[in-house]
Protein backbone atom coordinates (compact mmCIF):
# COMPACT_ATOMS: atom_id res chain seq x y z
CA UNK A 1 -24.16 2.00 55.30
CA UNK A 2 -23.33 5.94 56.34
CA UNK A 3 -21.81 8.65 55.30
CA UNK A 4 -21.07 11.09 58.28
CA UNK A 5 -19.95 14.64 57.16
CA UNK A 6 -19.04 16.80 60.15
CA UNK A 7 -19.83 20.27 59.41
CA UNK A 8 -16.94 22.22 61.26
CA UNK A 9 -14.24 19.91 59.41
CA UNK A 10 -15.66 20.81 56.29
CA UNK A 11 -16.34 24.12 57.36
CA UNK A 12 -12.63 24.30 58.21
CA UNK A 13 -11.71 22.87 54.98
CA UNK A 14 -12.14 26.14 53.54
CA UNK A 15 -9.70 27.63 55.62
CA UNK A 16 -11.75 30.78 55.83
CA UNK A 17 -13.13 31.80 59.39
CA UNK A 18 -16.15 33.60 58.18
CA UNK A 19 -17.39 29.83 56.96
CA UNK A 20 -18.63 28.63 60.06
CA UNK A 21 -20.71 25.15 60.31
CA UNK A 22 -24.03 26.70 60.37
CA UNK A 23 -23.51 29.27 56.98
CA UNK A 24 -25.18 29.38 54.67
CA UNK A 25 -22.09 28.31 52.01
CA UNK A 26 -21.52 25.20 54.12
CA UNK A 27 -25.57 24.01 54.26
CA UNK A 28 -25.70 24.86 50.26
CA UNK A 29 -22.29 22.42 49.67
CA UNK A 30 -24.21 19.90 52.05
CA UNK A 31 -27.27 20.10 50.26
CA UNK A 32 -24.97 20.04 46.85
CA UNK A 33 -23.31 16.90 48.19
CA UNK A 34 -26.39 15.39 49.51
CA UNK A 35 -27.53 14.79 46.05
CA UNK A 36 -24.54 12.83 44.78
CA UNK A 37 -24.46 10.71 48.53
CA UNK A 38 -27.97 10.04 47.81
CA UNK A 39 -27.47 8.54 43.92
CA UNK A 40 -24.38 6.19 45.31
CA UNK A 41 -27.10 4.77 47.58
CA UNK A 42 -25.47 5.98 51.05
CA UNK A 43 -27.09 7.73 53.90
CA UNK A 44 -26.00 10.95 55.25
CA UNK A 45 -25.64 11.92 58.70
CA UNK A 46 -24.16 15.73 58.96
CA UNK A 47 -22.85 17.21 62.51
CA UNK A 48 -20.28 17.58 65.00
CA UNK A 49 -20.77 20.97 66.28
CA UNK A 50 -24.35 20.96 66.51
CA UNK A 51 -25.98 23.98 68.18
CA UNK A 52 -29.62 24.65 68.96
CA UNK A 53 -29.09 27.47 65.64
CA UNK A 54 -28.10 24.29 63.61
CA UNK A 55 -30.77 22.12 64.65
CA UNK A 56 -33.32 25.11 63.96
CA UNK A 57 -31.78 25.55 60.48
CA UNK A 58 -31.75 22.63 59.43
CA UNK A 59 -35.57 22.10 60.66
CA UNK A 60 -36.07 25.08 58.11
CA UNK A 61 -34.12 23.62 55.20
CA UNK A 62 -35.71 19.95 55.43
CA UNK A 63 -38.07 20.67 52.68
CA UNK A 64 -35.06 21.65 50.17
CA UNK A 65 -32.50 19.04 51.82
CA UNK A 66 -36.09 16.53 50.53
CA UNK A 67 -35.09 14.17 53.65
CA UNK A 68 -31.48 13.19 51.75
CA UNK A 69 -30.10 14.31 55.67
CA UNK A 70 -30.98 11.15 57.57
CA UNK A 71 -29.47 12.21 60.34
CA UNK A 72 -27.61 14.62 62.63
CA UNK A 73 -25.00 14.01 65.12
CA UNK A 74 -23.25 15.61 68.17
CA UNK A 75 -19.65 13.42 68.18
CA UNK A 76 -21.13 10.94 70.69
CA UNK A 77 -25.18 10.77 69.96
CA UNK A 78 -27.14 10.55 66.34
CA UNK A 79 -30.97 11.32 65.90
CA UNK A 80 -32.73 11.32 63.09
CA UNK A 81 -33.66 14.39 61.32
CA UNK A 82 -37.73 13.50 62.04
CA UNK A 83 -36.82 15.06 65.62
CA UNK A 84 -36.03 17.90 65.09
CA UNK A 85 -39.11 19.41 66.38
CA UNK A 86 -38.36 18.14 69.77
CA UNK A 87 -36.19 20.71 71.39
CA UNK A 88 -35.11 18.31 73.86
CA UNK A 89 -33.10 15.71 71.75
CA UNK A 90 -30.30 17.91 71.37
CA UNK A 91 -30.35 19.25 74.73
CA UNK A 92 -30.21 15.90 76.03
CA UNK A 93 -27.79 14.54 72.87
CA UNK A 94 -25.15 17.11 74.48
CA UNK A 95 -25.88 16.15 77.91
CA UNK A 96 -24.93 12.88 77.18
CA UNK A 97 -22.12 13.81 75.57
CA UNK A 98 -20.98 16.08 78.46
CA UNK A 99 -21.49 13.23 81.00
CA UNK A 100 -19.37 10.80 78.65
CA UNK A 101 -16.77 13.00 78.56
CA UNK A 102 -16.30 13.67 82.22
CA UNK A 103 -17.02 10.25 83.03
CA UNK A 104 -13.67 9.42 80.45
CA UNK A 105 -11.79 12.28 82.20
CA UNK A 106 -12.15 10.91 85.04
CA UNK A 107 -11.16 7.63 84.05
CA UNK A 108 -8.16 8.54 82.52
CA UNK A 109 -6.94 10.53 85.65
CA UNK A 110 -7.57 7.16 87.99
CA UNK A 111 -5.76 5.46 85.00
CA UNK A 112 -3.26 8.34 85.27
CA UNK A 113 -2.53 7.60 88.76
CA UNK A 114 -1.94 4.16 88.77
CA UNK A 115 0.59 4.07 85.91
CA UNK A 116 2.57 6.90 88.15
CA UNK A 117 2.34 4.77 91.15
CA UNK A 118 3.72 1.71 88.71
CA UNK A 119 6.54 4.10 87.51
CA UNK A 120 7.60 4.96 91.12
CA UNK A 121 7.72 1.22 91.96
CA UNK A 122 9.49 -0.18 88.85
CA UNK A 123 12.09 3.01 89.50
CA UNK A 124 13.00 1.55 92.82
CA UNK A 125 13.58 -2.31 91.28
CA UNK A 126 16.92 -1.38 89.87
């Protein structure tokens, strides 16, 4: 079982815009939090507006965190927290997610068009 905790929404939760995801306030409550997620048995995956400044961060903050951060996450891909060394899992984490998302806008603009050209034909059936 996981627990995901996006950053930004909990950032946001504050309603305060100098508490951004990767402040220092909002890694302290996750580290707070990470405790308690830890002792009910649940894993915790934190993310959602991942930057390459997170990623280094959190790389920093592993030893304090003591590996209770299984995992980070970009909205569409999840790697663990062991890779963080590897520059080139979030590069390609958001590449993925960029290509996912124009793939489903284009999708939805083909789907788009067809339910127009449906509308204009049921219109002239009455």
């Amino acid at each position: 079982m996981s627990k995901v905790s996006r950053a930004y929404g909990l950032s946001r939760s504050y309603f305060d815009s100098a508490i951004q995801p990767d402040s220092p306030f909002i890694l302290d409550v996750i580290e707070r939090l990470s405790y308690k997620i830890q002792s009910a048995g649940l894993g915790l995956t934190v993310g959602g507006s991942l930057t390459s400044e997170s990623v280094r961060i959190f790389a920093e903050r592993q030893e304090p965190l003591g590996g209770r951060v299984s995992s980070l996450e970009t909205r569409k891909a999840v790697f663990s927290t062991d890779r963080l060394e590897d520059k080139s899992v979030l590069k390609e984490s958001l590449r993925f997610e960029e290509l996912y998302l124009r793939f489903k806008l284009e999708c939805e603009v083909w789907l788009s068009r067809a339910d127009q050209e449906r509308l204009t034909k049921l219109k002239t059936r009455f």
